[in-house]
C-alpha atoms as a PDB file:
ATOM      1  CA  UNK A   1      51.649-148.243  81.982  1.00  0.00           C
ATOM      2  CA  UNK A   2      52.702-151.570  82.276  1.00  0.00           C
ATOM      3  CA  UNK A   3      49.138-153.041  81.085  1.00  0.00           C
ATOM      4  CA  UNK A   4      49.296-150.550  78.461  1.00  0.00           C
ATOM      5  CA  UNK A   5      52.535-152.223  76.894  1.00  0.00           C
ATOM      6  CA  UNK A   6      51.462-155.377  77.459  1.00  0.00           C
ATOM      7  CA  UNK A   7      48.138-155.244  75.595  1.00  0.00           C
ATOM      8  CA  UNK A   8      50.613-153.925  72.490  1.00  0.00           C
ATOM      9  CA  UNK A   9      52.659-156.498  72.702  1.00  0.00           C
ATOM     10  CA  UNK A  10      49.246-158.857  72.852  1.00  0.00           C
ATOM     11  CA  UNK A  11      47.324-157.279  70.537  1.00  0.00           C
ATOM     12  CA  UNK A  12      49.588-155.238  68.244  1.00  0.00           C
ATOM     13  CA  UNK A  13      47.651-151.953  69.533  1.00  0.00           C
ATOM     14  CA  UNK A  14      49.788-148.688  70.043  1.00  0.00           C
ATOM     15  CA  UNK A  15      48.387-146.354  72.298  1.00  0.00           C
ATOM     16  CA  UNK A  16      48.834-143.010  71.232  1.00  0.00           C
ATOM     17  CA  UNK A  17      51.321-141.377  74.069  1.00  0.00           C
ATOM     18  CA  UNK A  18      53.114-144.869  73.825  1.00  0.00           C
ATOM     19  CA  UNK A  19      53.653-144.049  69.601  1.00  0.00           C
ATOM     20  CA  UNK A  20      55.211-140.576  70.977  1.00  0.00           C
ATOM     21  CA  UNK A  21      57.693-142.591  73.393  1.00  0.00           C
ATOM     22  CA  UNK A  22      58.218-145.477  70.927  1.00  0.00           C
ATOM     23  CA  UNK A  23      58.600-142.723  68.114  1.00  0.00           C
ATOM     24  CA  UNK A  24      56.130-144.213  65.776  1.00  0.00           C
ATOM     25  CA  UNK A  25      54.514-141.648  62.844  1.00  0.00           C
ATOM     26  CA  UNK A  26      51.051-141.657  61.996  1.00  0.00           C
ATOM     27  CA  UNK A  27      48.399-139.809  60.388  1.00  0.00           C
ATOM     28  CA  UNK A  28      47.298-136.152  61.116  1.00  0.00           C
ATOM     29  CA  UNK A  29      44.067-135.764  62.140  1.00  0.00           C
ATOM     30  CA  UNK A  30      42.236-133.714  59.496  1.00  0.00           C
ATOM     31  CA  UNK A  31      40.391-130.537  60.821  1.00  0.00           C
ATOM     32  CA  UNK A  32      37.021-129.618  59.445  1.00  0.00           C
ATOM     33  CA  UNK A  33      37.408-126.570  57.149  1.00  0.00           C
ATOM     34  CA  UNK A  34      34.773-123.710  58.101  1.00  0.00           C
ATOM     35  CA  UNK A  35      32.127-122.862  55.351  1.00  0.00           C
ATOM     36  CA  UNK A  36      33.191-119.294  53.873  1.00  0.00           C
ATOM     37  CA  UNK A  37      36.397-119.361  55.415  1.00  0.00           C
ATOM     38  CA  UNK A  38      39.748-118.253  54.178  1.00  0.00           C
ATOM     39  CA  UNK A  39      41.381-120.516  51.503  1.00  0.00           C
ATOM     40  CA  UNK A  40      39.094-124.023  50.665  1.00  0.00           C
ATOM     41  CA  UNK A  41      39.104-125.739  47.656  1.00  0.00           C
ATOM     42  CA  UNK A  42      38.331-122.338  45.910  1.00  0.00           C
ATOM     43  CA  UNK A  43      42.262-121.360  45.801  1.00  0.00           C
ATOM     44  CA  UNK A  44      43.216-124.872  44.995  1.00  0.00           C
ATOM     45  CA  UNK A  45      46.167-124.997  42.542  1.00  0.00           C
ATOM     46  CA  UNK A  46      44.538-125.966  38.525  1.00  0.00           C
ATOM     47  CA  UNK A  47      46.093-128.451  36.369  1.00  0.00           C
ATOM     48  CA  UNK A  48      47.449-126.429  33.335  1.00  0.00           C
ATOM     49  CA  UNK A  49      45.586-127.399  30.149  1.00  0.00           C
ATOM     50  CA  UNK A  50      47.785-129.172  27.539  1.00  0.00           C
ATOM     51  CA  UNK A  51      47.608-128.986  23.713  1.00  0.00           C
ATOM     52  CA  UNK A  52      45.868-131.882  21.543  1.00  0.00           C
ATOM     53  CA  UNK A  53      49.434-131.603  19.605  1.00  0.00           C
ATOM     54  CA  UNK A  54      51.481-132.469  22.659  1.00  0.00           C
ATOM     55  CA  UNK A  55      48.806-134.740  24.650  1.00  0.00           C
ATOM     56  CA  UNK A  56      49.393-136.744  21.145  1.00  0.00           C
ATOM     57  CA  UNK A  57      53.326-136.270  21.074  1.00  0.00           C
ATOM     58  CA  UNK A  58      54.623-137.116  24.533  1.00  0.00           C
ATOM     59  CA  UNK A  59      54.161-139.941  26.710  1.00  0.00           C
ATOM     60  CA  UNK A  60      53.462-137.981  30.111  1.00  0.00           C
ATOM     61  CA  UNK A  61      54.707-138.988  33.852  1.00  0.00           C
ATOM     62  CA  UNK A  62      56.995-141.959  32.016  1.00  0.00           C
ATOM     63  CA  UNK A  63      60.547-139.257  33.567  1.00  0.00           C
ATOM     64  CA  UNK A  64      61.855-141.205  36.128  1.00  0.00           C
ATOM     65  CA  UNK A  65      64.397-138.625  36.435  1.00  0.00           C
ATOM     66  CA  UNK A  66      64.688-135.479  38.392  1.00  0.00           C
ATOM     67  CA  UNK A  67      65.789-133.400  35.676  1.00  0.00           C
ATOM     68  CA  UNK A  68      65.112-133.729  32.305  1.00  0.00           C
ATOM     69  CA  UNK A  69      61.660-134.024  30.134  1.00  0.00           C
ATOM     70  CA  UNK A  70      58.962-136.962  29.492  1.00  0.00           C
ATOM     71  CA  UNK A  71      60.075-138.798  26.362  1.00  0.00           C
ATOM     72  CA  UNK A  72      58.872-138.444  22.816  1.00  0.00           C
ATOM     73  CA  UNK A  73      56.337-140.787  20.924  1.00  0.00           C
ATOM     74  CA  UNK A  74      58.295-142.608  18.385  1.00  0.00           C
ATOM     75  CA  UNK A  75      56.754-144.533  14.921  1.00  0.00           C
ATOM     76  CA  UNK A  76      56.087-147.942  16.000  1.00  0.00           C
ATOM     77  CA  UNK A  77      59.180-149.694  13.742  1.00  0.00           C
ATOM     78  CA  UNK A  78      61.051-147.874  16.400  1.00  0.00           C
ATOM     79  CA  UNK A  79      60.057-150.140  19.289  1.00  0.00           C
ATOM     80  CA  UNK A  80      61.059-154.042  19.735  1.00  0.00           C
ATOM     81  CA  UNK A  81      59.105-156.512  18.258  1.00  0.00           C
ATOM     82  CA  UNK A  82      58.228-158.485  21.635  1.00  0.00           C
ATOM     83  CA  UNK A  83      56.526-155.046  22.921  1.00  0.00           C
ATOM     84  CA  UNK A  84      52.962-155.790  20.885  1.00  0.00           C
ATOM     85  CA  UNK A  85      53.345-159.233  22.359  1.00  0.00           C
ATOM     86  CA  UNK A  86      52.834-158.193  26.097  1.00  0.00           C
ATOM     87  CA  UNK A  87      49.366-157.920  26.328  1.00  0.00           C
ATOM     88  CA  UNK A  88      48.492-161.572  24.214  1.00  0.00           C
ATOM     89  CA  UNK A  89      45.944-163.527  26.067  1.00  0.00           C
ATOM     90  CA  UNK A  90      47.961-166.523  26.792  1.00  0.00           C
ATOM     91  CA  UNK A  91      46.318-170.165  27.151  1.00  0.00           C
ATOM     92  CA  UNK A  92      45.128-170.948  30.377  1.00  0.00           C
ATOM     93  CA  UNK A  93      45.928-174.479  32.587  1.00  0.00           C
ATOM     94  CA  UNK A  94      42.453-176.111  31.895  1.00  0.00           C
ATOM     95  CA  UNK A  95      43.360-175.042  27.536  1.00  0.00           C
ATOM     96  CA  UNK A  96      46.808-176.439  27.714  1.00  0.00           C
ATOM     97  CA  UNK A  97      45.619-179.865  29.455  1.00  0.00           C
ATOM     98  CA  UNK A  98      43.134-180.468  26.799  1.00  0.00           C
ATOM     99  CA  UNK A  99      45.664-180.297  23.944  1.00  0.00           C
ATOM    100  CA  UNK A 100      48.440-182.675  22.960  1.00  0.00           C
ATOM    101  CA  UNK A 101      51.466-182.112  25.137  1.00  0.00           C
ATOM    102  CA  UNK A 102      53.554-183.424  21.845  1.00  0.00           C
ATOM    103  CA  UNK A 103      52.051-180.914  19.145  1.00  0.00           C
ATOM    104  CA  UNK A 104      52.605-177.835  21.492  1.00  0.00           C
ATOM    105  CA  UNK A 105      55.210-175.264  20.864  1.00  0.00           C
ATOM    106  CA  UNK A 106      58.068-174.518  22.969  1.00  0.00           C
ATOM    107  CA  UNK A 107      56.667-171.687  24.785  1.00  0.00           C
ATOM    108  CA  UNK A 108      53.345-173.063  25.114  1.00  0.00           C
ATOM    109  CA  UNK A 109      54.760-176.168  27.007  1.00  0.00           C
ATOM    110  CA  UNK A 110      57.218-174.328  28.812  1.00  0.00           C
ATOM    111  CA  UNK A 111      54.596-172.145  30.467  1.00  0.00           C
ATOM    112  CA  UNK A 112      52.043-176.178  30.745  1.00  0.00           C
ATOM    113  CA  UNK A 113      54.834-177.187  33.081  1.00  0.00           C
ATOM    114  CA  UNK A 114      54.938-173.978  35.252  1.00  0.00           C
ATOM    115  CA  UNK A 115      51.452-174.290  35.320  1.00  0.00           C
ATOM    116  CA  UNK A 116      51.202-177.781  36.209  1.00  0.00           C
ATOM    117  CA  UNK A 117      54.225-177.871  38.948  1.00  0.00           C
ATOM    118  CA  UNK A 118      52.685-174.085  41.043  1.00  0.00           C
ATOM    119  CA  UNK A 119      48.992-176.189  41.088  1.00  0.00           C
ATOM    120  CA  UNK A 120      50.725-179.063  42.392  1.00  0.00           C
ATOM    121  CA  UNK A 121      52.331-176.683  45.327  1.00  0.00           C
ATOM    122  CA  UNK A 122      49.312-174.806  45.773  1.00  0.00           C
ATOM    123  CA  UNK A 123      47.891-178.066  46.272  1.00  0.00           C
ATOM    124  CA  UNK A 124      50.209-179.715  48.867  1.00  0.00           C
ATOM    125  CA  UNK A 125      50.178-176.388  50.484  1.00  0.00           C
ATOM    126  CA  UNK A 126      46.257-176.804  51.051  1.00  0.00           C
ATOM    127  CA  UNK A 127      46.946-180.402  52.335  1.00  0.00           C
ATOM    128  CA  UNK A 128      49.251-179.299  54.561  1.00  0.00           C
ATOM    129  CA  UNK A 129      47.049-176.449  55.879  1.00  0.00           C
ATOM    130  CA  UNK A 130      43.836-178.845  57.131  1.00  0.00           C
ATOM    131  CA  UNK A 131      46.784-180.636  59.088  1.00  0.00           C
END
């Protein structure tokens, strides 16, 4: 037993009546299901089918809450104007370097100097690393 616990603490490796004593959870073992047997994928519980009207209504699985209902679909002058913005391709590094730093706008060259300062750690952090 002894061995056993050392070669976890060695090799991170939890043998499986050490999990029981430790108290560690894992994953079942699944069975093999008989052909023809009782129950099977047969019986298996079907999605209801939903409307066109309400597929096109209701933004489904967005309740975080335990009661209540998935919200609504509003008109689009209902949401904030930054929303459509999200999913802009923004300039890359190698883009920003090319252009003037002077003519940029504000958000351009805040987003040059984050770029500029995490390749600077990511390369120090390499250096460092073949040391």
């Amino acid at each position: 037993m002894a061995m056993a616990w050392r070669r976890v603490l060695k090799h991170g490796v939890i043998p499986r009546d050490g999990a029981q004593v430790v108290g560690i959870r894992s994953f079942a073992i699944a069975s093999k299901a008989k052909k023809g047997g009782k129950g099977g994928a047969g019986d298996a519980a079907k999605t209801p089918a939903l409307s066109k009207e309400l597929k096109s209504t209701t933004v489904f699985g967005a309740n975080i809450l335990k009661e209540g209902s998935d919200p609504k679909i509003q008109p689009d002058s209902e949401y904030p104007e930054w929303l459509w913005c999200l999913l802009d391709k923004r300039p890359m590094l190698s883009e920003l370097r090319r252009k003037d730093a002077k003519t940029l706008p504000y958000e351009d060259l805040k987003r040059f100097v984050k770029l500029v300062n995490r390749a600077r750690i990511k390369e120090k952090n390499a250096l460092t690393a073949q040391n």
